[in-house]
Protein backbone atom coordinates (compact mmCIF):
# COMPACT_ATOMS: atom_id res chain seq x y z
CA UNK A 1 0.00 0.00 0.00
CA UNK A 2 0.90 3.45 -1.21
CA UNK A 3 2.36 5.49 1.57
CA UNK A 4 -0.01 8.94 1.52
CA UNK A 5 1.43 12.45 2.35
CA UNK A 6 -0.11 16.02 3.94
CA UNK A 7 -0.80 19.07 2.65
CA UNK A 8 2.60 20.41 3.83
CA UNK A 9 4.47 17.29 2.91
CA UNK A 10 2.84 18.04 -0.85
CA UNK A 11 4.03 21.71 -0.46
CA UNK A 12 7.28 20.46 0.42
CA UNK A 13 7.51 18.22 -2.10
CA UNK A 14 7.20 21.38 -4.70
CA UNK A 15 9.82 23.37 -2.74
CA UNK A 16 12.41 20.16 -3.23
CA UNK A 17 11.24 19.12 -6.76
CA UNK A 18 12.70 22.47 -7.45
CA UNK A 19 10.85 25.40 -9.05
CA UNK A 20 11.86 24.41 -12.78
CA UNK A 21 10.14 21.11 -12.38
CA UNK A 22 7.17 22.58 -11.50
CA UNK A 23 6.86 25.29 -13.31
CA UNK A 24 7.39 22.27 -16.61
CA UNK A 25 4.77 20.68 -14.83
CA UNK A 26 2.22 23.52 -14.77
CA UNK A 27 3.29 24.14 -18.24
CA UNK A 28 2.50 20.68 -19.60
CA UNK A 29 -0.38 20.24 -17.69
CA UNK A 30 -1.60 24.02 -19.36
CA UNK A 31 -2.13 25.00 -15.34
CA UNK A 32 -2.21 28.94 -15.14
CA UNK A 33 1.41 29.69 -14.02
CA UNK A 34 0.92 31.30 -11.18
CA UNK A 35 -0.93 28.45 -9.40
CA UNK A 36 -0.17 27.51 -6.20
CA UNK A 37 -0.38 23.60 -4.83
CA UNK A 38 -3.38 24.84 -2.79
CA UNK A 39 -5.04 26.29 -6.15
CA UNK A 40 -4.02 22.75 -7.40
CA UNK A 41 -5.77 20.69 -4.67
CA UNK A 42 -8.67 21.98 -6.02
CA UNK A 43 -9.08 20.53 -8.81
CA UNK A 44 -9.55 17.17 -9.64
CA UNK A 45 -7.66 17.04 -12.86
CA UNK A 46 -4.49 19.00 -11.43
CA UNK A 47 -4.67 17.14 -8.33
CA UNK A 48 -4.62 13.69 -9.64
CA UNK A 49 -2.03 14.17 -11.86
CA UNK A 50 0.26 16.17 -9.00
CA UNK A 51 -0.19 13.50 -7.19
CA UNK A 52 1.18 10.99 -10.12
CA UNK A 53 3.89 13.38 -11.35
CA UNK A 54 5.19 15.29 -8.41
CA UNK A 55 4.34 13.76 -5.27
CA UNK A 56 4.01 10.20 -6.39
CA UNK A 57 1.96 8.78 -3.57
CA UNK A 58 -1.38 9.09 -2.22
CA UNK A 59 -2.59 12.60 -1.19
CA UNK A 60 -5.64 12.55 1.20
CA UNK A 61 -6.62 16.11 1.79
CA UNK A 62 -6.88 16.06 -2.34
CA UNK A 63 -8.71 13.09 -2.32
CA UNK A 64 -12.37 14.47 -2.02
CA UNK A 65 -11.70 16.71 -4.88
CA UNK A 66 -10.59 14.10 -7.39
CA UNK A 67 -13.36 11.85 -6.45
CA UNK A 68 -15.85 13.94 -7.76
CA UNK A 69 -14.27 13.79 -10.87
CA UNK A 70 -15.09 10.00 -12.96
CA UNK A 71 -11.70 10.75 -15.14
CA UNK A 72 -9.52 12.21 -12.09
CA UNK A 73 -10.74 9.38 -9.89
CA UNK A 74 -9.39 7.04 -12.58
CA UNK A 75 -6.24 8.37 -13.31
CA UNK A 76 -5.41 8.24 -9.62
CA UNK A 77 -6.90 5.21 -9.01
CA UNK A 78 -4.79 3.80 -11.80
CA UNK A 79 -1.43 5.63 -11.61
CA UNK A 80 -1.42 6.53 -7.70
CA UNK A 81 -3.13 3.92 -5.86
CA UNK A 82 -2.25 1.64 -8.12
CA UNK A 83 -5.37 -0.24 -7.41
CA UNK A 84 -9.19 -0.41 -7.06
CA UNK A 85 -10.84 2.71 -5.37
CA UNK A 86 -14.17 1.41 -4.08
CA UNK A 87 -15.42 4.96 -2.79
CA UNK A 88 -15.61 6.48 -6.03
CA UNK A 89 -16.34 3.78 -8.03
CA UNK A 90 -20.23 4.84 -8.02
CA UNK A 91 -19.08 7.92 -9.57
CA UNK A 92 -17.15 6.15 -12.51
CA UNK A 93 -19.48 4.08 -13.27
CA UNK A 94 -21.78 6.44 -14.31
CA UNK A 95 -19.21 7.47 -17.46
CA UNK A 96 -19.14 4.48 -20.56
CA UNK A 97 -15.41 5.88 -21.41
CA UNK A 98 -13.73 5.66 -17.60
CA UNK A 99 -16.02 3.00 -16.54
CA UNK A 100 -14.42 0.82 -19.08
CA UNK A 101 -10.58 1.92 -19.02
CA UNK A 102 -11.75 0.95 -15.02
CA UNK A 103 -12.43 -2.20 -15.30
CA UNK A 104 -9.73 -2.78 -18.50
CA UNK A 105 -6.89 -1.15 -16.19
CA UNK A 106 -7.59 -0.89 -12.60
CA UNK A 107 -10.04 -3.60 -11.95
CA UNK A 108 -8.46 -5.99 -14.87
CA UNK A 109 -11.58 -7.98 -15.31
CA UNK A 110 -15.43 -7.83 -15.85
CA UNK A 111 -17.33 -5.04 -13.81
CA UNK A 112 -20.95 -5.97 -13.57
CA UNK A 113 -22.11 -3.03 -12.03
CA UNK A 114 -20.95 -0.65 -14.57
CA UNK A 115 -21.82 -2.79 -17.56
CA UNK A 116 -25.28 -1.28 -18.43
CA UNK A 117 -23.43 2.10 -18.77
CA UNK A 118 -20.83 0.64 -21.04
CA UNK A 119 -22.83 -0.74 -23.50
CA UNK A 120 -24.82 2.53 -23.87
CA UNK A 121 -21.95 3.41 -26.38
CA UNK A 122 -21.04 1.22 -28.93
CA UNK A 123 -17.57 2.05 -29.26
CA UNK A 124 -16.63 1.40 -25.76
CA UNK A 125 -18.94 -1.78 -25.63
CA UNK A 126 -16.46 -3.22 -28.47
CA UNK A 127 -13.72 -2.10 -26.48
CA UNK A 128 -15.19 -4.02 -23.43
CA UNK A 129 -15.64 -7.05 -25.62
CA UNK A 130 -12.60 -7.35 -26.91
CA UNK A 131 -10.33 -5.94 -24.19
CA UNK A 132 -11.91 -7.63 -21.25
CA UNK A 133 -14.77 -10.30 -22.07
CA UNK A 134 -11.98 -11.27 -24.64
CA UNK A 135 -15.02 -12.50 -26.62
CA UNK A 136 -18.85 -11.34 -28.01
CA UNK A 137 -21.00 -9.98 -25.45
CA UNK A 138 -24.13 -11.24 -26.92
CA UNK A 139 -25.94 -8.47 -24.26
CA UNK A 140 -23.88 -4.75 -25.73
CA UNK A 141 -24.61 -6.62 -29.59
CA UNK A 142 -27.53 -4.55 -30.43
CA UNK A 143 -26.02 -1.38 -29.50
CA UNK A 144 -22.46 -2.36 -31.20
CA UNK A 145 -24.12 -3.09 -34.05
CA UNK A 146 -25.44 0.87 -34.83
CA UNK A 147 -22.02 1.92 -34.93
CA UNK A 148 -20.37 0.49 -39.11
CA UNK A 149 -17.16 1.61 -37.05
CA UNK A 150 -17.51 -0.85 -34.07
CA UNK A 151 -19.86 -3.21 -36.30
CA UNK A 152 -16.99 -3.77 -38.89
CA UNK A 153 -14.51 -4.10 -35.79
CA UNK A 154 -16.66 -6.55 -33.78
CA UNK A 155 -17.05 -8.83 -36.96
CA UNK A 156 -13.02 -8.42 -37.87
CA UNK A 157 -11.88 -9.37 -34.10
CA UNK A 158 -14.61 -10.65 -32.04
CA UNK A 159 -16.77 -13.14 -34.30
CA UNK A 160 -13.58 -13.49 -36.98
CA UNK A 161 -16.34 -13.61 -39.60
CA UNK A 162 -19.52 -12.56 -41.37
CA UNK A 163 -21.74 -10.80 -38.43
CA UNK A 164 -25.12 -10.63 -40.35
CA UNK A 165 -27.19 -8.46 -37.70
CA UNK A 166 -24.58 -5.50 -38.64
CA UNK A 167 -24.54 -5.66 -41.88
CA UNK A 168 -27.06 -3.40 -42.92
CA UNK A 169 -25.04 -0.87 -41.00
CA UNK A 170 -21.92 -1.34 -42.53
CA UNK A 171 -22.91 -1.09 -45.69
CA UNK A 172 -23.80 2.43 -45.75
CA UNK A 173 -20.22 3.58 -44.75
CA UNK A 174 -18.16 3.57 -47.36
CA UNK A 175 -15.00 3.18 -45.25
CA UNK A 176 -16.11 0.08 -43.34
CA UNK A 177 -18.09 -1.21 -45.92
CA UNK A 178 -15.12 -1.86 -47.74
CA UNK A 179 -13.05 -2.77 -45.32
CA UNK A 180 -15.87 -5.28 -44.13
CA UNK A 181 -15.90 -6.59 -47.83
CA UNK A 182 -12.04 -7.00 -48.03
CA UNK A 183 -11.53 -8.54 -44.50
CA UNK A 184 -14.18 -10.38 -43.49
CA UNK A 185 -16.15 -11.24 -46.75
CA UNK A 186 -13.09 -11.21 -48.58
CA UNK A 187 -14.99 -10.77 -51.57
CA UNK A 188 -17.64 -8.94 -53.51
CA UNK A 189 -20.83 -7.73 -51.59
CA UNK A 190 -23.19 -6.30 -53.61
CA UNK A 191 -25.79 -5.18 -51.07
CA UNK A 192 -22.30 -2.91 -50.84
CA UNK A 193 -22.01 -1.83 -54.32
CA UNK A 194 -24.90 -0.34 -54.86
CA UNK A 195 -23.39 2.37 -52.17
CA UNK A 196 -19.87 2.03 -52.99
CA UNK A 197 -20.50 2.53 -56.75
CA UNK A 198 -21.57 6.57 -56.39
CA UNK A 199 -18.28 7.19 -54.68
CA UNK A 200 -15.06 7.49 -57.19
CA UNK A 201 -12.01 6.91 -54.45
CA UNK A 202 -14.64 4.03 -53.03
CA UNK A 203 -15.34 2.39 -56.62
CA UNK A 204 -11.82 2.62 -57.73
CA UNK A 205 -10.38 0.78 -54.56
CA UNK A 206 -13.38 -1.64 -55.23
CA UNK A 207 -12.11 -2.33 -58.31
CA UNK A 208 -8.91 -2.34 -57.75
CA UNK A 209 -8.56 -4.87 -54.46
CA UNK A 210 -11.90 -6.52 -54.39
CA UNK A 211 -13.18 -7.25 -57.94
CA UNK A 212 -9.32 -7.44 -59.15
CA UNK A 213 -10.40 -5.88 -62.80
CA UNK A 214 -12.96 -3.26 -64.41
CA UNK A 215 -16.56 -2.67 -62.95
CA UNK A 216 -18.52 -1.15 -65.93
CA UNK A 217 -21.28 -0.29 -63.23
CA UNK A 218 -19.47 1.94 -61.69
CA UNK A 219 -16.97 3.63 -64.41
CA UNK A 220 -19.06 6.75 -65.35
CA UNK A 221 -18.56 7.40 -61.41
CA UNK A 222 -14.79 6.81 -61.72
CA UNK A 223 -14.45 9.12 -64.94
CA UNK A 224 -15.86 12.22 -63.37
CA UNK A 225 -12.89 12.35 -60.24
CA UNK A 226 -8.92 13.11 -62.19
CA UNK A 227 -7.09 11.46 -59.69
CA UNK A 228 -9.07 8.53 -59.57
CA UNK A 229 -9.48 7.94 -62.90
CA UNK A 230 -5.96 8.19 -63.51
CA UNK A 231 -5.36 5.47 -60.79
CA UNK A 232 -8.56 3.28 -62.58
CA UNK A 233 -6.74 3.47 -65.93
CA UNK A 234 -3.38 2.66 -64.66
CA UNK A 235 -3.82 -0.07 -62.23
CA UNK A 236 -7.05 -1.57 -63.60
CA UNK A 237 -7.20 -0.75 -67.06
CA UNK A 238 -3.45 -0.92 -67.46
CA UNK A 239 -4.07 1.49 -70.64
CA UNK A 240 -5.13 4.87 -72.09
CA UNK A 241 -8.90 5.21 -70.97
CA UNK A 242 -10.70 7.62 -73.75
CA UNK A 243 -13.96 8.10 -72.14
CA UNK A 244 -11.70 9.54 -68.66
CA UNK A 245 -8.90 11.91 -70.47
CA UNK A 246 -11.11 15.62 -70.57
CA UNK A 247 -11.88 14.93 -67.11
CA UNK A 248 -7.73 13.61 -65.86
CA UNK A 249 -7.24 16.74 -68.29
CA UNK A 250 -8.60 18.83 -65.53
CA UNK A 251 -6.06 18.61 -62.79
CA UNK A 252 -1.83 19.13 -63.00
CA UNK A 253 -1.08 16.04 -60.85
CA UNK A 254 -3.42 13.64 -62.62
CA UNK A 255 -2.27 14.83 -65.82
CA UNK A 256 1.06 14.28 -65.42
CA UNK A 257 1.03 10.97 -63.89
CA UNK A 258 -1.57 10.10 -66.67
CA UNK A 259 1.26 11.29 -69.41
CA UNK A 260 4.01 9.47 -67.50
CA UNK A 261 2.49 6.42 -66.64
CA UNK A 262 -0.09 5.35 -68.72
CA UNK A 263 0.93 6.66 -72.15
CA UNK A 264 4.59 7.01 -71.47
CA UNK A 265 5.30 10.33 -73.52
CA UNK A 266 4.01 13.44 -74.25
CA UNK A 267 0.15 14.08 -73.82
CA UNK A 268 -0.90 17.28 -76.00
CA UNK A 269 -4.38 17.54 -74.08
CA UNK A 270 -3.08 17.42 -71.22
CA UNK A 271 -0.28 20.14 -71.22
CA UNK A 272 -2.26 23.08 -70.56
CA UNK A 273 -3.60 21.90 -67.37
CA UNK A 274 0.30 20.98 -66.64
CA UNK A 275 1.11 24.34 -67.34
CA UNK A 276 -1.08 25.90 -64.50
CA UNK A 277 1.25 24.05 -62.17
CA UNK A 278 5.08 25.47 -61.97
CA UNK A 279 6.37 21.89 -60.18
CA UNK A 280 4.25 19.75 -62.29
CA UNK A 281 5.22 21.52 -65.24
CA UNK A 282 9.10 21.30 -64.24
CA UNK A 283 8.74 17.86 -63.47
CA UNK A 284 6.71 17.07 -66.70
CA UNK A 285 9.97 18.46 -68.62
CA UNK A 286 12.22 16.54 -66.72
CA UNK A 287 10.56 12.62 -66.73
CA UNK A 288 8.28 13.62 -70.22
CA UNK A 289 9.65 15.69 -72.65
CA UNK A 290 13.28 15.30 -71.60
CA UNK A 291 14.11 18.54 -73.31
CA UNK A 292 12.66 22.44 -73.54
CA UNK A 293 9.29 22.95 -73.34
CA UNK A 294 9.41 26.63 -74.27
CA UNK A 295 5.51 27.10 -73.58
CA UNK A 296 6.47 26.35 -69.16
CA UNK A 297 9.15 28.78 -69.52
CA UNK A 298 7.02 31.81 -68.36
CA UNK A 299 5.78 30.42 -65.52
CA UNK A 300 9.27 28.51 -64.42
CA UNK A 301 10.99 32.21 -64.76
CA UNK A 302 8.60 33.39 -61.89
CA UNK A 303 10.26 30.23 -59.81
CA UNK A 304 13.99 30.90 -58.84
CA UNK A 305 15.01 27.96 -57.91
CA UNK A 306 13.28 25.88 -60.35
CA UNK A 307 14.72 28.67 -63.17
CA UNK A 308 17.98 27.75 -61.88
CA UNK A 309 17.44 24.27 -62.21
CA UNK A 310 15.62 24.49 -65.64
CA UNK A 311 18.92 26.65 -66.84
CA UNK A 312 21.55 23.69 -65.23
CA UNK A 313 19.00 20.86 -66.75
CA UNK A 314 19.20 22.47 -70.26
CA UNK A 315 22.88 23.15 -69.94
CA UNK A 316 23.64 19.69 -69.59
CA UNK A 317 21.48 18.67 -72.57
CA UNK A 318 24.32 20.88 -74.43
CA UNK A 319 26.87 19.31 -73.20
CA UNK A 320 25.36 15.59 -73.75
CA UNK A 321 25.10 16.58 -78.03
């Protein structure tokens, strides 16, 4: 057991810590500077963590205080007492966050009596689950299961499988969805695509990593974002994609890569987006048209260091003939 200390044993404590330490310790704690350990004792943020950093043991006449606090009564439950504090544990229980680090940290097991306020959120009931049950919690299911975030989690770590009752959920976030498709179904889903297909960086990776080729149902989606119908064309396609080009046309980064990548030379329709870009347009010259491209050399002139570089890069093409 934790030996505790007084008021004055806390103020001496301060005095031999030495002023620089505390004053860091105000500082990271974003405590007014001027704050005394009295001022301190007062509240039940500054006062549990005194106690952790500075005084390192139990601190009674701070004790009241912190309890009133459910995240203050934690941390010093956790850090100080190193142990379970059963007078403030009514007041924990009644937050789903700190009631479940509780039991996860302090308590290191199932806590019955703050359960029904842990499942109330759905993230912390998965947390619960999976950091303390170890395994579902057929009771906190309904309420994990309104969360695609927790659902798709749940399914992934907990059941290791297809969780049915969720997936309605899931499939209206795009994120999850398709993380829910790759992971667990490990497969298509189409009561996913029908969402997934109005959503160009969604289709694409669709594409891409779960249908492994082209998805006609959701290419006029795919054609009307640049960057991601540059990355449709290049990694699915593996070609020139006609219907896509006035639309990767639109944007300097997309263009380029499109020129680069895809048709490996110089792309005509593309250049005057290019142009709007100074380091797209330098870097077009450099890995494209491996020579002068008098049309960028307005806009490079603005740029000193790149018109330093463009002058050294078409020096040495002089010196190469």
């Amino acid at each position: 057991m934790t030996k505790a200390v007084t008021m004055i044993e806390a103020i001496r404590k301060f005095e031999d810590s030495k002023k620089k330490e505390f004053m860091e310790f105000l500082k990271d704690f974003r405590i007014p500077k001027r704050t005394t350990v009295k001022g301190i004792a007062k509240n039940p943020g500054w006062a549990s963590t005194y106690a952790y950093h500075i005084i390192k043991v139990r601190w009674p006449e701070a004790e009241k205080t912190i309890s009133k606090d459910a995240e203050a009564a934690y941390y010093y439950a956790r850090h100080v007492i190193k142990g379970r504090w059963p007078e403030v544990e009514t007041t924990i229980a009644k937050s789903s966050f700190v009631a479940r680090e509780y039991a996860e940290n302090v308590i290191k097991g199932r806590w019955p009596e703050a359960e029904k306020v842990i499942m109330r959120s759905s993230s912390n009931a998965f947390n619960y689950a999976c950091y303390v049950i170890k395994g579902r919690w057929p009771e906190a299911e309904k309420t994990i299961a309104r969360s695609a975030y927790s659902a798709c989690k749940y399914a992934r770590y907990i059941i290791e499988g297809r969780w049915p009752e969720a997936e309605a959920t899931i499939a209206k976030n795009l994120d999850e969805g398709f993380i829910y498709a790759s992971e667990v179904i490990k497969g298509r889903w189409p009561e996913f695509e029908a969402v997934s297909s109005k959503d160009a960086s969604t289709a694409y990776k669709y594409a891409r990593y779960i249908i492994k080729g082209r998805w006609p149902e959701a290419e006029e989606t795919i054609s009307k974002d640049a960057e991601n119908a540059y990355y449709y064309a290049y990694n699915v396609i593996k070609g020139r994609w006609p219907e896509a080009e006035t639309t990767i046309a639109t944007d300097p980064k997309s263009a380029y890569c499109y020129a680069y990548n895809v048709i490996k030379g110089r792309w005509r329709e593309g250049e005057p987006v290019i142009l709007q870009d100074v380091a797209w347009a330098y870097t077009y010259i450099l890995d494209v048209i491996k020579g002068r491209w008098p049309e960028a050399e307005t806009i490079i002139s603005k740029d000193k260091k790149l018109a330093a570089s463009y002058t050294k890069f078409l020096l040495s093409l002089c010196k190469k003939r």
